[in-house]
N, C-alpha and C. Protein backbone atom coordinates (compact mmCIF):
# COMPACT_ATOMS: atom_id res chain seq x y z
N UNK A 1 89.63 119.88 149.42
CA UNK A 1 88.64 120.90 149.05
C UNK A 1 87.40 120.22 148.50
N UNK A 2 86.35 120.38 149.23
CA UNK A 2 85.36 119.65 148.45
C UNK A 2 84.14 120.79 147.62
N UNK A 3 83.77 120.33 146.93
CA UNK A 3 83.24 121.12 145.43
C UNK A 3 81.29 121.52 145.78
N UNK A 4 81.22 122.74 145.87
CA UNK A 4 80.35 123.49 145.75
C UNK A 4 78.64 122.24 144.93
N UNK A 5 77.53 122.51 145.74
CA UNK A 5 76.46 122.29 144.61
C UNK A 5 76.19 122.76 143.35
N UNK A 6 76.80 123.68 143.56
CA UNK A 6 76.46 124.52 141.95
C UNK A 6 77.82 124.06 140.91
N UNK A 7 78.84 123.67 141.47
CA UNK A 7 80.23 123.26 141.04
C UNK A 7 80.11 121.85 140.50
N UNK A 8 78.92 121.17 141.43
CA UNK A 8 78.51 119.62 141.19
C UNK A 8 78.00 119.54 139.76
N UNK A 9 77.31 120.51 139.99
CA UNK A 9 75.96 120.17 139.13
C UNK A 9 76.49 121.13 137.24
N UNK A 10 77.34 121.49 137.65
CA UNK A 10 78.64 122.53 136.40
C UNK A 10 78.90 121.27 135.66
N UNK A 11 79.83 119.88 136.14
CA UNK A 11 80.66 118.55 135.80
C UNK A 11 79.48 118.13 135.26
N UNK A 12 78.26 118.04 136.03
CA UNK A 12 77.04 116.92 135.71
C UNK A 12 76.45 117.37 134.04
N UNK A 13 76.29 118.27 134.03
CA UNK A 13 75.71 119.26 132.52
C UNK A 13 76.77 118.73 131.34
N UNK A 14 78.08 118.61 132.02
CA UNK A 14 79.02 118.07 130.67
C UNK A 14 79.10 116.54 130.49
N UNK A 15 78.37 116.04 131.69
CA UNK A 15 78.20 114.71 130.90
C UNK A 15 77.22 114.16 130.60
N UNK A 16 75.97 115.24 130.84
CA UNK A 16 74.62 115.54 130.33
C UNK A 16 74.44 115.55 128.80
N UNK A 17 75.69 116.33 128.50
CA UNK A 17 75.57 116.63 126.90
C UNK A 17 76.41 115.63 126.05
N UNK A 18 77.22 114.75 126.68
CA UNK A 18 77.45 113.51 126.45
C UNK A 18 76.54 112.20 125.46
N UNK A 19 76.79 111.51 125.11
CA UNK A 19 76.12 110.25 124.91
C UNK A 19 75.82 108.93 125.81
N UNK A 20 76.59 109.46 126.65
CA UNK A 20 76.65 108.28 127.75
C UNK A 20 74.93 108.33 128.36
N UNK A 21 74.39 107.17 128.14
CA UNK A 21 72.88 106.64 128.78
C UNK A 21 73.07 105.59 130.02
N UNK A 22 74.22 104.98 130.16
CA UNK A 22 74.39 104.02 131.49
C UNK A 22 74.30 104.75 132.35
N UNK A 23 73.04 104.64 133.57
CA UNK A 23 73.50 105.66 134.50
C UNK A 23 74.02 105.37 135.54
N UNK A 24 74.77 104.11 135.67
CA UNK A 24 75.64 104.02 136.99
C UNK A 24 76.60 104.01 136.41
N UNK A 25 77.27 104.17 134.61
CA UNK A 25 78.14 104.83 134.45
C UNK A 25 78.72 106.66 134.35
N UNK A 26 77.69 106.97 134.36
CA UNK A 26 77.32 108.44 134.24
C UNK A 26 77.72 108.81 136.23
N UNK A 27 77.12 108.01 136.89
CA UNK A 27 77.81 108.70 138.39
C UNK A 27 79.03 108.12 138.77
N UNK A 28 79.81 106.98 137.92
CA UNK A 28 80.73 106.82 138.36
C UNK A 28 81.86 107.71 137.45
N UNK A 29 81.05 107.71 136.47
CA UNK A 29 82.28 109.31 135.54
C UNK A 29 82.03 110.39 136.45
N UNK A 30 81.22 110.97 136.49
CA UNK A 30 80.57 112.23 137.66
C UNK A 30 81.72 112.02 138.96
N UNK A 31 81.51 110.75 139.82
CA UNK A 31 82.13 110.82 140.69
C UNK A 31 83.91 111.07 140.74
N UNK A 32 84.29 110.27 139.56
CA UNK A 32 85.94 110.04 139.16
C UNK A 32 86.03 111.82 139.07
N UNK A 33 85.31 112.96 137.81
CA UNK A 33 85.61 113.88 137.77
C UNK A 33 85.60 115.00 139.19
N UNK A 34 84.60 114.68 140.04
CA UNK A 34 84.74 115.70 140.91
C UNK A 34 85.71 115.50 142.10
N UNK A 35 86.30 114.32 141.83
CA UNK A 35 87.33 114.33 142.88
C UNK A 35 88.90 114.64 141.92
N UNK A 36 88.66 114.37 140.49
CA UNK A 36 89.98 115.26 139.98
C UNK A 36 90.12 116.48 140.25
N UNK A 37 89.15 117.27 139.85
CA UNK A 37 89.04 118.61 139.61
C UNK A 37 89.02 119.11 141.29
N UNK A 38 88.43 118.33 142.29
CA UNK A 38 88.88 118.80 143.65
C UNK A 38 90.77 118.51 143.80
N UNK A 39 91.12 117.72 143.45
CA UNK A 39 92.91 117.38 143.50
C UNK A 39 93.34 118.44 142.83
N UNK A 40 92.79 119.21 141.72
CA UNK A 40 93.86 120.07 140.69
C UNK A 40 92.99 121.43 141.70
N UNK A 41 92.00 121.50 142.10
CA UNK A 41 91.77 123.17 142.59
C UNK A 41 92.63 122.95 144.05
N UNK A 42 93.07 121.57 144.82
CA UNK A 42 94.02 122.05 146.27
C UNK A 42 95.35 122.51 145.60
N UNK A 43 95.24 122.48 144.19
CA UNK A 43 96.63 122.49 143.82
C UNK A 43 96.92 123.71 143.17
N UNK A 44 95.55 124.53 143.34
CA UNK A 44 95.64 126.40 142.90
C UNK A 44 94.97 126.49 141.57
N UNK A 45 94.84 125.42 141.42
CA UNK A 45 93.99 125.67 139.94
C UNK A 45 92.70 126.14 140.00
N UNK A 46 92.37 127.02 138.87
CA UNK A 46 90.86 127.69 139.07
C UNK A 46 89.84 126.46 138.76
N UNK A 47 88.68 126.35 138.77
CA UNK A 47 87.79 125.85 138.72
C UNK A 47 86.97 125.01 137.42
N UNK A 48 87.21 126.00 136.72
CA UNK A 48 87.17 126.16 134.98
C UNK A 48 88.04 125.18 134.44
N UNK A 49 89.32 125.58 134.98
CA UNK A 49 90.82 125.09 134.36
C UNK A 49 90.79 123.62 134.20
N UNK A 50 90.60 123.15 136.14
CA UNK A 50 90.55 121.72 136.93
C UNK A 50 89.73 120.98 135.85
N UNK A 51 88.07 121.29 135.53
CA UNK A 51 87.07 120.88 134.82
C UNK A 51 87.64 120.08 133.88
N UNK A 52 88.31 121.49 132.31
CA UNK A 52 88.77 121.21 131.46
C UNK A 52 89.67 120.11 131.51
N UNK A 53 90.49 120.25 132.54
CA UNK A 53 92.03 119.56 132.23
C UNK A 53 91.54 117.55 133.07
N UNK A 54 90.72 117.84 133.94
CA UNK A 54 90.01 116.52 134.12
C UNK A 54 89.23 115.73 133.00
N UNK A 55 88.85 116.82 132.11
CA UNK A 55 87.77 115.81 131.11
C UNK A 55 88.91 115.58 130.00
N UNK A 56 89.94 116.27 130.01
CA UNK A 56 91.09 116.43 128.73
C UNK A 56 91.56 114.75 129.62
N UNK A 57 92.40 114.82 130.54
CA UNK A 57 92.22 113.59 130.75
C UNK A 57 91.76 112.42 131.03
N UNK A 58 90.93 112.10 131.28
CA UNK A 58 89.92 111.03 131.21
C UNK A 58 89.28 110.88 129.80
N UNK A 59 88.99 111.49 129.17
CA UNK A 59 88.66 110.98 127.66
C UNK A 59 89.18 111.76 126.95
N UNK A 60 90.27 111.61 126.33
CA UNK A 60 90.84 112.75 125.49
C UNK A 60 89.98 113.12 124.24
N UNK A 61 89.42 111.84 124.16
CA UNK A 61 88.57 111.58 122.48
C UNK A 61 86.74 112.24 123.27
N UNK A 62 86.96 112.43 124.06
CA UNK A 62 85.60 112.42 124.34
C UNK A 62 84.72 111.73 125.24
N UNK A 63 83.58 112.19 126.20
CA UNK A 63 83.52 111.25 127.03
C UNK A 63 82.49 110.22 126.33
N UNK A 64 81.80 110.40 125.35
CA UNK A 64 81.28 109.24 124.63
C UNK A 64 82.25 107.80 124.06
N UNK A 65 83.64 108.26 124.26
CA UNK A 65 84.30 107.27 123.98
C UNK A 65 84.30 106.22 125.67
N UNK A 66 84.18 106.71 126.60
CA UNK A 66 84.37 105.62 127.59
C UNK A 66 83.19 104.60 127.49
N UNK A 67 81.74 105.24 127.09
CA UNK A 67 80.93 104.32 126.78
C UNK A 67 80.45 103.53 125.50
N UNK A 68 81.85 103.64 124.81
CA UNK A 68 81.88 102.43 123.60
C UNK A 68 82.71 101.81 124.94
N UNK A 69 83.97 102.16 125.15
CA UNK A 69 84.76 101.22 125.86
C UNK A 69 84.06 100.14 127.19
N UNK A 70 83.16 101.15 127.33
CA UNK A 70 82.28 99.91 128.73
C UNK A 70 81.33 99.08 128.01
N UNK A 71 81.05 99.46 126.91
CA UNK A 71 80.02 98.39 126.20
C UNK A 71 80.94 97.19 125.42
N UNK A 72 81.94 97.63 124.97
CA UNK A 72 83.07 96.83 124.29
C UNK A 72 83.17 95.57 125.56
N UNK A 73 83.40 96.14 126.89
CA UNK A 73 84.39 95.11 127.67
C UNK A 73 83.24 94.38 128.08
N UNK A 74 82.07 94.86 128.35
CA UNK A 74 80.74 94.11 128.53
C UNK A 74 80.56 92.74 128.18
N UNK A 75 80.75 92.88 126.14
CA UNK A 75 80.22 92.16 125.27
C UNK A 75 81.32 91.40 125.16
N UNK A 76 82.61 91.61 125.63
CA UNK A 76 84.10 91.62 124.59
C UNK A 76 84.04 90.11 124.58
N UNK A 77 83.33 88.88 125.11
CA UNK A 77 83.39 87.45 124.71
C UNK A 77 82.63 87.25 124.01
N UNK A 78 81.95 88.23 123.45
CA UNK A 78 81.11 87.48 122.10
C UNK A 78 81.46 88.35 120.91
N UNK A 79 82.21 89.68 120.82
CA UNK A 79 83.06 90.57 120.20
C UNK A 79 84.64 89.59 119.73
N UNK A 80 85.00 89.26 121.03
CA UNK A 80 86.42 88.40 120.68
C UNK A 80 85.55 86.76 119.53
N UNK A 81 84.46 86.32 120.09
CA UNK A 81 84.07 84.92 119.34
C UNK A 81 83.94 85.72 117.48
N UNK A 82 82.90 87.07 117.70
CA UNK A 82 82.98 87.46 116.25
C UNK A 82 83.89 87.87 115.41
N UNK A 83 85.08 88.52 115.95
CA UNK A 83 86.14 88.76 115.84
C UNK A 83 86.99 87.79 114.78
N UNK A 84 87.16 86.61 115.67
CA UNK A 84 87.48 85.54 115.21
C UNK A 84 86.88 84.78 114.56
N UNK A 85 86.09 84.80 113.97
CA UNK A 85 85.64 84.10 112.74
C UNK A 85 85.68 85.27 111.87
N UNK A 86 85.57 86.47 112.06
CA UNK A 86 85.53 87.62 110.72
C UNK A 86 87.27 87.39 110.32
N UNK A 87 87.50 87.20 111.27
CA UNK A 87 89.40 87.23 110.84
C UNK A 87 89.51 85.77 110.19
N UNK A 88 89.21 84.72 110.55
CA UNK A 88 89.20 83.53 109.91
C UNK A 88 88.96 83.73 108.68
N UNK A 89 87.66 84.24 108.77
CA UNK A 89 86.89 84.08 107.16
C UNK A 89 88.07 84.92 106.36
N UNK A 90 88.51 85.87 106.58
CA UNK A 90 89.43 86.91 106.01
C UNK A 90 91.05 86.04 105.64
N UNK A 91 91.21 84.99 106.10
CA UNK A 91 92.36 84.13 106.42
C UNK A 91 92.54 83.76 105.34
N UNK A 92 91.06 82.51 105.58
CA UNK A 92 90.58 81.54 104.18
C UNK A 92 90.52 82.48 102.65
N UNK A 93 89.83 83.24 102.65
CA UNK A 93 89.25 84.06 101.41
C UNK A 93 90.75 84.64 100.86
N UNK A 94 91.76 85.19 102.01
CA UNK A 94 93.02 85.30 100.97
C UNK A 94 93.91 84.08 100.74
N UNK A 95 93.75 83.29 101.18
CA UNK A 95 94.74 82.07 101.15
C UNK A 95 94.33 81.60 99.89
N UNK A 96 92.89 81.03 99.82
CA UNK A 96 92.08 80.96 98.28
C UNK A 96 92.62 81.66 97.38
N UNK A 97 92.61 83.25 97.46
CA UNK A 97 92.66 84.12 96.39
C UNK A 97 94.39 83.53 95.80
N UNK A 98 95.21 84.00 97.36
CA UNK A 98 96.23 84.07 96.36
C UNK A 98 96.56 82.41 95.61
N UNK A 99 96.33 81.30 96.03
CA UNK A 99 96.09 79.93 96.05
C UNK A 99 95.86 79.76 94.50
N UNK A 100 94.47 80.41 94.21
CA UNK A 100 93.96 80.71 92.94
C UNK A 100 94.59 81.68 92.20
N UNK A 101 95.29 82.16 92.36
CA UNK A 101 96.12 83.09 91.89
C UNK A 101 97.55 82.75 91.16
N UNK A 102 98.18 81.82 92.33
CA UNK A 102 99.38 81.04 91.61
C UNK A 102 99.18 79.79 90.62
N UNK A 103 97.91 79.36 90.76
CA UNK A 103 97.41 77.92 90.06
C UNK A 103 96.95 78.26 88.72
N UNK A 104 96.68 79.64 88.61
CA UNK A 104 96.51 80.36 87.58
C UNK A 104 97.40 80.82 86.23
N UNK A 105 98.61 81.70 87.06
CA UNK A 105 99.67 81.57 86.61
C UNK A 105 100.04 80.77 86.01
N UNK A 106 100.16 79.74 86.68
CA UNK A 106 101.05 78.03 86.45
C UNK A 106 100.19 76.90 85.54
N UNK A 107 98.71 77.56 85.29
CA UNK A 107 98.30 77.20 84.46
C UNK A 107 97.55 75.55 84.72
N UNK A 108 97.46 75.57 86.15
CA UNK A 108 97.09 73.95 86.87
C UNK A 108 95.56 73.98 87.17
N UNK A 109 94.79 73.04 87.34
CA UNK A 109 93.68 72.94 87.44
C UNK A 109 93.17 73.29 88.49
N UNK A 110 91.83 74.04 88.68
CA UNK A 110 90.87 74.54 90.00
C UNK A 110 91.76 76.01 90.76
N UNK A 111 92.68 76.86 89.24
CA UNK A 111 92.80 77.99 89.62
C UNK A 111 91.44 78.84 89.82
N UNK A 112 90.74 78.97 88.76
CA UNK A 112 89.91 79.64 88.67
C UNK A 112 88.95 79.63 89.81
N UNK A 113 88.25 78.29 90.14
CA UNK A 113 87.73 78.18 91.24
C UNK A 113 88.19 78.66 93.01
N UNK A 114 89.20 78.10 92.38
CA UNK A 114 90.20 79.04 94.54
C UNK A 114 89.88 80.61 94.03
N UNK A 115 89.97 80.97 92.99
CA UNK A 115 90.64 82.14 92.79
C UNK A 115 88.84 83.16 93.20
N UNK A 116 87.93 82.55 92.70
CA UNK A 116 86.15 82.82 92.79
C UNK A 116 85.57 82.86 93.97
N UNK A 117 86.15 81.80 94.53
CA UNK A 117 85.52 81.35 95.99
C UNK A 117 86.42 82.22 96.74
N UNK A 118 87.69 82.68 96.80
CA UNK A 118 88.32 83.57 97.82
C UNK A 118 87.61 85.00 97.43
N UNK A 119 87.33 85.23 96.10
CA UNK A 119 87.10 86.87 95.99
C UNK A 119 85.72 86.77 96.98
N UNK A 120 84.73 86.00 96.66
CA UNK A 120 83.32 85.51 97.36
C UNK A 120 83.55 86.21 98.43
N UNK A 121 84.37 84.90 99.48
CA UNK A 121 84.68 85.33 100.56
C UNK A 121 85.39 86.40 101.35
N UNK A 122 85.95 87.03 100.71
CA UNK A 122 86.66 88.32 100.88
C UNK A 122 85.51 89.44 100.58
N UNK A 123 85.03 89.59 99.54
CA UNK A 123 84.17 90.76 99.21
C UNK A 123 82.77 90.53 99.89
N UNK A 124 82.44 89.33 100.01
CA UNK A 124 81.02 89.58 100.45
C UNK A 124 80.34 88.75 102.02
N UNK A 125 81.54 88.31 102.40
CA UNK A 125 81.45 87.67 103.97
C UNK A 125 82.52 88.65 105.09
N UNK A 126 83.86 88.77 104.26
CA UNK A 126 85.16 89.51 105.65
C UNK A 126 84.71 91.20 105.51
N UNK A 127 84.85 92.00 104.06
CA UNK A 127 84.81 93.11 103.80
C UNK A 127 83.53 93.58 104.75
N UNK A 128 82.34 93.11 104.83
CA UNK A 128 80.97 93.56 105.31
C UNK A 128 81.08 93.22 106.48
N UNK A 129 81.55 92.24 107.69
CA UNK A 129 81.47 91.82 108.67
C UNK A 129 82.68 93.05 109.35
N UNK A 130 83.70 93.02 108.77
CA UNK A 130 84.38 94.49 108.95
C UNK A 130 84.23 95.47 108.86
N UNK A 131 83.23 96.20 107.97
CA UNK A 131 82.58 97.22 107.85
C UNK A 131 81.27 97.38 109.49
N UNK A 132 80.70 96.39 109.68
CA UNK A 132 79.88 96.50 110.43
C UNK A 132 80.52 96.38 111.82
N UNK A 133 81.55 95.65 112.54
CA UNK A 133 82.58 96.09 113.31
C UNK A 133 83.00 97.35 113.59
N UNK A 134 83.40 98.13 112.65
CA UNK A 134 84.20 99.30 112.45
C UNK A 134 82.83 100.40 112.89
N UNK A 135 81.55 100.10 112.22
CA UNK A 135 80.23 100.80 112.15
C UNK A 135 79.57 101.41 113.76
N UNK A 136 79.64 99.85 114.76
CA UNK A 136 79.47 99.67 116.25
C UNK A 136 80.63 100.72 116.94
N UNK A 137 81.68 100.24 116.61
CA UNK A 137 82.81 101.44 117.29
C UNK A 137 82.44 102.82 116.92
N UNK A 138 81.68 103.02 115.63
CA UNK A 138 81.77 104.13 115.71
C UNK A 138 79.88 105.12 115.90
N UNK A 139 79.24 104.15 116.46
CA UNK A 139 78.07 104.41 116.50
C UNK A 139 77.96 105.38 116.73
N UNK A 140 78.75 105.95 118.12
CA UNK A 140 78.25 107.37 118.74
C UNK A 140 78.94 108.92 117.82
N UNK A 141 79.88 108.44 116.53
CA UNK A 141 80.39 109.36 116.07
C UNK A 141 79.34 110.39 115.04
N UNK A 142 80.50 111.51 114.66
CA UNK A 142 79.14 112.17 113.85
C UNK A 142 78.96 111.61 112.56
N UNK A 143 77.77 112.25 112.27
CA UNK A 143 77.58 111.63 111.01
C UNK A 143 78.34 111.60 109.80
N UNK A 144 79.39 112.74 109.31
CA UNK A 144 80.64 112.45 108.31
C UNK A 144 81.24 111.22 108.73
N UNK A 145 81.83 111.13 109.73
CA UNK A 145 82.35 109.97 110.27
C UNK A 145 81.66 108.64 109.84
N UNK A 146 80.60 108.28 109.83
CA UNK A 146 79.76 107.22 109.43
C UNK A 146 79.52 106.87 107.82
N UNK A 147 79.44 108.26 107.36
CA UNK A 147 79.42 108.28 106.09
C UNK A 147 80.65 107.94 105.38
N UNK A 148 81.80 108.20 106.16
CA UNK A 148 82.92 108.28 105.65
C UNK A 148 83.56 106.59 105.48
N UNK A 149 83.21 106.16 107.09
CA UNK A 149 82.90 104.62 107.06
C UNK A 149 82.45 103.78 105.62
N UNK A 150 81.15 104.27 105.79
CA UNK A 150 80.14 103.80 104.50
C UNK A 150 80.82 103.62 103.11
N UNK A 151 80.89 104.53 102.62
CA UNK A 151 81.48 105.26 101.54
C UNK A 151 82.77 104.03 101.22
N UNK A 152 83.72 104.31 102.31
CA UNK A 152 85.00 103.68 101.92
C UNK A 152 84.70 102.43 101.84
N UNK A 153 84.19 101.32 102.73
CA UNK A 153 84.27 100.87 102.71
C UNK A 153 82.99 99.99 101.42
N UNK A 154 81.93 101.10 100.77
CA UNK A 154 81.18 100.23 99.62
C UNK A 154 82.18 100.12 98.69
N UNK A 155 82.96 101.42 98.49
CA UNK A 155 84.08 101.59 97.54
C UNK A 155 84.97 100.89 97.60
N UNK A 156 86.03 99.91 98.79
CA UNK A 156 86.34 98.92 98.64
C UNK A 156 85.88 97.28 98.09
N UNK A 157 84.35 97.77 98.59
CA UNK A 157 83.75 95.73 97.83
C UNK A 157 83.68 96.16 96.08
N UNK A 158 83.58 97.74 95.76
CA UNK A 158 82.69 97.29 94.30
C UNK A 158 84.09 97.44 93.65
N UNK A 159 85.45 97.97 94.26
CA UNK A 159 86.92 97.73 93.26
C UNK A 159 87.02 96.45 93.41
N UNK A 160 87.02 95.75 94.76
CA UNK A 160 87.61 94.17 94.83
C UNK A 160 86.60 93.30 93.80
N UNK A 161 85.17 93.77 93.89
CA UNK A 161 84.18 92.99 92.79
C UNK A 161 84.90 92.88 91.64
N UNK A 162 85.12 94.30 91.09
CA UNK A 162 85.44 94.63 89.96
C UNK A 162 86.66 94.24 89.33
N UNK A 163 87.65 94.14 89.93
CA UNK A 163 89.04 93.20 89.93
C UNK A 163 89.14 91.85 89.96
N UNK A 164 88.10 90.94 90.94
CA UNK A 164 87.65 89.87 90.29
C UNK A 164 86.68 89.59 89.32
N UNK A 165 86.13 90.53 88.66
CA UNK A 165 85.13 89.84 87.54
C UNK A 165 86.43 90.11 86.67
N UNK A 166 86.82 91.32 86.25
CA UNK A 166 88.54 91.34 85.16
C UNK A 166 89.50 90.38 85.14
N UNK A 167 89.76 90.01 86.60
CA UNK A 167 90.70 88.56 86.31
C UNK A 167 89.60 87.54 85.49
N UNK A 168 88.71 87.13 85.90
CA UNK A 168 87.98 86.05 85.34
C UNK A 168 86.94 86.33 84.44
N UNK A 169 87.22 87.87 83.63
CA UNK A 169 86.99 88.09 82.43
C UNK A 169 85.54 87.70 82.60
N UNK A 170 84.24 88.22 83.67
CA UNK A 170 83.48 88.15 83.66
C UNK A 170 82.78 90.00 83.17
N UNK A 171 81.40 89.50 82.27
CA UNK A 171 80.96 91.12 82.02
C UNK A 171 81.00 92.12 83.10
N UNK A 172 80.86 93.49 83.02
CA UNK A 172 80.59 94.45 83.99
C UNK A 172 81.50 94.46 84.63
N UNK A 173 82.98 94.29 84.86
CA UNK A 173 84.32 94.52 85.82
C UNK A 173 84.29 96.03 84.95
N UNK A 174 84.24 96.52 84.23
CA UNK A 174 84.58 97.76 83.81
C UNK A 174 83.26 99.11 84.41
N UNK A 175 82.48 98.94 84.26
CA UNK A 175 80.93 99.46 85.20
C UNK A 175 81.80 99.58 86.57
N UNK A 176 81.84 98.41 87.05
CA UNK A 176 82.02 98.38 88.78
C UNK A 176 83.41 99.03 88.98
N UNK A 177 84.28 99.02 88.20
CA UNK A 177 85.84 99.59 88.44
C UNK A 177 85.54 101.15 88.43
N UNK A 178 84.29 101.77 87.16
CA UNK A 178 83.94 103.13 87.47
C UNK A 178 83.65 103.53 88.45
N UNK A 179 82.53 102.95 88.80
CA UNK A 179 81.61 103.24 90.11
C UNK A 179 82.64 103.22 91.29
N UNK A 180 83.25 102.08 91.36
CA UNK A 180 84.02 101.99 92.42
C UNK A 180 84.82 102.65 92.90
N UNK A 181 85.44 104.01 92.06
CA UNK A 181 86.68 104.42 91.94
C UNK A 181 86.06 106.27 91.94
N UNK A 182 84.69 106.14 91.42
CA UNK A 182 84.04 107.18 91.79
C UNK A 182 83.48 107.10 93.19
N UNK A 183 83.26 106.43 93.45
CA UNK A 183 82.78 106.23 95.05
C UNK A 183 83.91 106.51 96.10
N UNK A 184 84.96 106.21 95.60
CA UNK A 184 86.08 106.84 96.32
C UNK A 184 86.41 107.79 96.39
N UNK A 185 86.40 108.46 94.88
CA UNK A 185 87.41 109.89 94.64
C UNK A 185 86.36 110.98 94.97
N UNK A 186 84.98 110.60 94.94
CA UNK A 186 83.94 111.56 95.32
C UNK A 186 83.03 111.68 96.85
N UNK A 187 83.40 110.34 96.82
CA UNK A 187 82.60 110.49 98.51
C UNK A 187 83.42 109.92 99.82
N UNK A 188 84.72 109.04 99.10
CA UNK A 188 85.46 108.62 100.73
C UNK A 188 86.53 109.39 100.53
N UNK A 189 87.20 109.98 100.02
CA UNK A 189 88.07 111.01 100.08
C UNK A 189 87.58 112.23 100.45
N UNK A 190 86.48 112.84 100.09
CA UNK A 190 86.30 113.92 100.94
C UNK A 190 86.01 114.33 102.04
N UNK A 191 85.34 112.92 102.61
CA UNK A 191 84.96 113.36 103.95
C UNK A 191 86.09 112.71 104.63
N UNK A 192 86.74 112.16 104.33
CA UNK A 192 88.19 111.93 105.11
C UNK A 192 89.09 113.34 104.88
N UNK A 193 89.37 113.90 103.57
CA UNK A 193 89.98 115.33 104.20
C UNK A 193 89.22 116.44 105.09
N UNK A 194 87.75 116.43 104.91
CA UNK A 194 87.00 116.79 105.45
C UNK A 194 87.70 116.76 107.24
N UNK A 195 87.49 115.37 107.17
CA UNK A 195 87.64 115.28 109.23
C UNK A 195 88.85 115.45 109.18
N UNK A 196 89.92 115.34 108.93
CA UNK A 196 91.36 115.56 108.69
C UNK A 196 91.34 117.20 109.28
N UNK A 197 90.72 117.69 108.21
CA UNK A 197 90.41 119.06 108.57
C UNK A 197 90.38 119.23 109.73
N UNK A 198 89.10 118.83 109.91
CA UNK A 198 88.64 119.19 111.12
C UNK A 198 89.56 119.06 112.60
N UNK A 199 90.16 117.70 112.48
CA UNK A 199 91.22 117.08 113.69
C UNK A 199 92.64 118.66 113.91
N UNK A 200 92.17 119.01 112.60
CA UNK A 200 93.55 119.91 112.51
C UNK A 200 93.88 121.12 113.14
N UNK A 201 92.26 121.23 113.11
CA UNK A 201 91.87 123.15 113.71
C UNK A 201 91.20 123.01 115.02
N UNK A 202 91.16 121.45 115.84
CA UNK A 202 90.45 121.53 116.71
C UNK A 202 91.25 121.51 117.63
């Protein structure tokens, strides 16, 4: 059964309203959908139905999600190179911490130092390089979503700050443990039940 101009141009409007800007990905989504939705209408399905149940499968999340995924596989050798050093750095910075952590305990020399240089590297090289990772995946999302990003993840550097200035009994761990913990309970918790919500009723 092949699909009407006006039937064409029905599929084209929904990926019009899309985010997708590649446009030889845009006719090769276009093309994939009008030959589903022609397979599900030889198969008695109404027209409407085929549409729905073609875009339900092919992006369940949405069709803005296929074009993170084509930009992902694009880049993915210089994504996999950043990758791997954000995970490295994340390696080192806990190996330090906890390193500095037991030398501490035990009361041996250059605890303090492993223990400084891992929080360093953890809070202000892995935490942010992960945040901005997480940020790209979610470029095309809405804006709670971003915020929600944001939020959690400032609220994770200013507790981890704040937990290393208290171990090493530096001023202001008590300031940053507030802030930090308000930044959570007021702005990354809500918009996470917020979308929770939302996932729930949709």
């Amino acid at each position: 059964m092949r699909l009407s101009v006006d039937q064409i141009e029905h599929i084209r409007k929904n990926i019009d309203q899309s985010a997708i800007t590649i446009e030889s990905l845009r006719d090769d989504v276009l093309d994939h959908l009008c030959c589903a939705v022609e397979i599900k209408m030889e198969r008695g399905k109404v027209f409407e139905t085929s549409v729905r149940e073609a875009l339900r499968e092919l992006a369940p999340d949405g069709l803005d999600e296929i074009q993170n995924e084509t930009i992902f596989l694009l880049n993915s050798n210089k994504i996999i190179v950043m990758k791997k050093v954000m995970y490295s750095i994340g390696l080192l910075a806990a190996i330090s911490m906890s390193l500095g952590l037991m030398f501490k305990i035990l009361h041996w020399p250059g605890g303090d130092a492993l223990l400084i240089y891992g929080m360093i590297g953890f809070v202000f090289l892995y935490l942010p390089l992960l945040m901005v990772n997480y940020y790209k995946l979610s470029i095309n999302s809405a804006l709670t979503e971003k915020l929600r990003l944001i939020l959690g993840f400032a609220s994770a550097i200013t507790i981890c700050t704040a937990t290393a200035f208290k171990a090493l009994h530096i001023t202001g761990a008590d300031l940053l443990l507030i802030i930090g913990t308000l930044l959570f309970s007021f702005g990354f918790l809500p918009f996470m039940f917020f979308n929770l919500y939302k996932k729930s009723i949709s």
